[in-house]
Protein backbone atom coordinates (compact mmCIF):
# COMPACT_ATOMS: atom_id res chain seq x y z
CA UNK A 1 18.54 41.45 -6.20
CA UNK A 2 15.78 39.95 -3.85
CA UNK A 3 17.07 39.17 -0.47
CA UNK A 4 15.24 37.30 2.24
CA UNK A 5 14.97 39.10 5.55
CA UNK A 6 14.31 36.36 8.56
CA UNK A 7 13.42 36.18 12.43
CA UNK A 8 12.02 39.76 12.28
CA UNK A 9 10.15 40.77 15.41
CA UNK A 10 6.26 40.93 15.09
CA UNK A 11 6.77 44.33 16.14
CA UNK A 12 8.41 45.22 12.89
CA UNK A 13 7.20 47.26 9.72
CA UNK A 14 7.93 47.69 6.58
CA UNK A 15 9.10 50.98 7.11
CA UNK A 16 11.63 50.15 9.81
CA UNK A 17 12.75 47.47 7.09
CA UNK A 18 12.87 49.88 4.47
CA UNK A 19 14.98 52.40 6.81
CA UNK A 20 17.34 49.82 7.80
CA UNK A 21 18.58 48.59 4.11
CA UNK A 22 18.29 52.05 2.50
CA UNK A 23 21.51 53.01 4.67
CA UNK A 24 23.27 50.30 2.07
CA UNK A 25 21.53 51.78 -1.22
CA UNK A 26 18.36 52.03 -3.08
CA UNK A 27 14.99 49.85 -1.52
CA UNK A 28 12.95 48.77 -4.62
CA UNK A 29 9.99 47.30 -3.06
CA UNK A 30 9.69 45.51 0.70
CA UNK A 31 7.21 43.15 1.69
CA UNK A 32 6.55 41.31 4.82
CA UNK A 33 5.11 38.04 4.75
CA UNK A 34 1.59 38.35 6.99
CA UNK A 35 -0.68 35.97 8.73
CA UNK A 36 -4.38 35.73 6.44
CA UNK A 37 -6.16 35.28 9.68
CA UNK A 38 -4.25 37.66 12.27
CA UNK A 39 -2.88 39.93 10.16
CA UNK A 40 0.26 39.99 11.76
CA UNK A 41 3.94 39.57 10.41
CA UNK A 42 5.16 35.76 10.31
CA UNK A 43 8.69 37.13 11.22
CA UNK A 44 9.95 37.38 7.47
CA UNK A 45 9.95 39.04 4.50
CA UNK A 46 11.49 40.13 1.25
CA UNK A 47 13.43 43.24 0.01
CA UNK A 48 14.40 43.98 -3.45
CA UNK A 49 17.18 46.23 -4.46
CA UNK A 50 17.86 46.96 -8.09
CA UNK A 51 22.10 47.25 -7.62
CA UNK A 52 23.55 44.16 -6.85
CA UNK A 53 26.37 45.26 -5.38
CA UNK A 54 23.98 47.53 -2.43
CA UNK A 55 22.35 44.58 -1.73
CA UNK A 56 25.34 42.01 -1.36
CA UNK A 57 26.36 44.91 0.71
CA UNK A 58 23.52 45.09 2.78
CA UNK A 59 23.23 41.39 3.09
CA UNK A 60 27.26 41.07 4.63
CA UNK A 61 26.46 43.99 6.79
CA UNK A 62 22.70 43.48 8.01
CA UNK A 63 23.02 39.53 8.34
CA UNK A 64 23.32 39.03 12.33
CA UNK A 65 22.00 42.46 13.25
CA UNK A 66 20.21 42.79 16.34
CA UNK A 67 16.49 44.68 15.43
CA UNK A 68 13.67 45.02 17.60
CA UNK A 69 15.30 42.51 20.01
CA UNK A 70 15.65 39.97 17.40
CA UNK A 71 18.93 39.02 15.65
CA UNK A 72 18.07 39.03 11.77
CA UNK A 73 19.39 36.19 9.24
CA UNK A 74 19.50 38.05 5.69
CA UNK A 75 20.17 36.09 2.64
CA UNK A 76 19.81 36.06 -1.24
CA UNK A 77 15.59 34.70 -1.63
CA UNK A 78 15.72 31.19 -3.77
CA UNK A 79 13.22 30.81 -6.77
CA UNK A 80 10.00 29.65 -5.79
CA UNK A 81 9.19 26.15 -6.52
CA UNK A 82 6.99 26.83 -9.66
CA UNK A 83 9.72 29.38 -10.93
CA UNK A 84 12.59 27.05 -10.83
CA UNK A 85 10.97 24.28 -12.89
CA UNK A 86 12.00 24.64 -16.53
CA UNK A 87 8.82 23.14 -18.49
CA UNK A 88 9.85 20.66 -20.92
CA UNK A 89 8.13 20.39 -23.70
CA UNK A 90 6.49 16.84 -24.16
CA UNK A 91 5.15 14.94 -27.01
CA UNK A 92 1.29 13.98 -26.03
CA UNK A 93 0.95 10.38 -24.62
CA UNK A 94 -0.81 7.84 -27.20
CA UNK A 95 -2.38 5.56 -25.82
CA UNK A 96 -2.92 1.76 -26.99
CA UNK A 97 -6.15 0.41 -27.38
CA UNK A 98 -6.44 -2.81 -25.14
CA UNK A 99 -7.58 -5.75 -27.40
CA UNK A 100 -11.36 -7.27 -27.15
CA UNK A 101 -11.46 -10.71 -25.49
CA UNK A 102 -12.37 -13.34 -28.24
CA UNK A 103 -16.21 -13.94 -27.44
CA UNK A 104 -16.83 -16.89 -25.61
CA UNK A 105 -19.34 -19.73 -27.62
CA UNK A 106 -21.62 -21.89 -25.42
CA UNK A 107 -20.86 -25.24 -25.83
CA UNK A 108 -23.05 -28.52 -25.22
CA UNK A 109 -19.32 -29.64 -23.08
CA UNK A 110 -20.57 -26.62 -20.92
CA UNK A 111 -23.92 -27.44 -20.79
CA UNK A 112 -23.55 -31.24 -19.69
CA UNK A 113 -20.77 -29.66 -17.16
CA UNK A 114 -23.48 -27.46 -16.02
CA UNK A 115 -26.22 -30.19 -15.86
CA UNK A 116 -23.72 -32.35 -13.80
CA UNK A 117 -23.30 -29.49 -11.10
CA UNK A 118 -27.02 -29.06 -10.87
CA UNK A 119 -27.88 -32.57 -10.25
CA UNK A 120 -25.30 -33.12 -7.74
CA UNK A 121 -26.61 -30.16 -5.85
CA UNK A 122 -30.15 -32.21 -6.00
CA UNK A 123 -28.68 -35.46 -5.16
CA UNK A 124 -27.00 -33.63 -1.43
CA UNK A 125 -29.95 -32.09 -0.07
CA UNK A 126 -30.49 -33.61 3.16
CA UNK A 127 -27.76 -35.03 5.86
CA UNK A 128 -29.01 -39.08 4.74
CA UNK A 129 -27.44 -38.49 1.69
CA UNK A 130 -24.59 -36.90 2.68
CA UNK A 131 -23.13 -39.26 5.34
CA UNK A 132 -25.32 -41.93 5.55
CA UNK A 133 -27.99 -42.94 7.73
CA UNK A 134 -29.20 -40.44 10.45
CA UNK A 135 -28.67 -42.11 14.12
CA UNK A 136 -31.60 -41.41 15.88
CA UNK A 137 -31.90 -41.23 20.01
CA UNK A 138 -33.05 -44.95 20.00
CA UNK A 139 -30.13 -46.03 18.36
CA UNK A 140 -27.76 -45.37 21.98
């Protein structure tokens, strides 16, 4: 059984962790969590112990015990995340091919639509046109 071994002191080894629960029956592996940069203990880690019964044991007895100044917390270490997802097995997704728009035909409607458009845009190029005739400063 893998039990999770919390608020450990930074002070702490794996020795003095293997020590401590091998009082309460066989130690299968320890491992303290470390910092990658400092290379110091994040204050937990994991110990394994192959009887169930030694390690509930060990977890009733150890759980609140004062080490290295620090009060432990000692409890039965969940599944990772990646372990505790069941992969379901999934049919591949098909996927529908999306329809080509109809082609669009030119049509002499567009082209006199077109023509319209242009010649308004020549008919409105100067203010006279637009709104009339200009007031010049004589005109006051």
């Amino acid at each position: 059984m893998k039990l999770l071994v919390r608020n450990l002191a930074v002070a702490t080894t794996e020795e003095k962790l293997v020590s401590l629960f091998s009082e309460h029956g066989k130690v299968q592996s320890c491992s303290l969590v470390l910092d990658n940069k400092t290379g110091k203990s994040k204050g937990f880690g994991f110990i394994e112990m192959p009887k169930v019964g030694e390690a509930k044991a060990a977890m009733k007895t150890l759980n609140g015990f004062k080490l290295a100044g620090n009060i432990i917390r000692v409890k039965k270490a969940e599944a990772k995340q990646e372990e505790a997802v069941v992969e379901k097995k999934t049919a591949p997704v098909q996927f529908k091919q999306a329809p080509k728009a109809p082609a669009v035909k030119e049509s002499a409607n567009k082209k006199a639509i077109d023509d319209a458009v242009q010649d308004a845009i020549d008919n409105t190029d100067n203010a006279a046109n637009l709104y009339g005739k200009v007031k010049q400063p004589d005109d006051y």
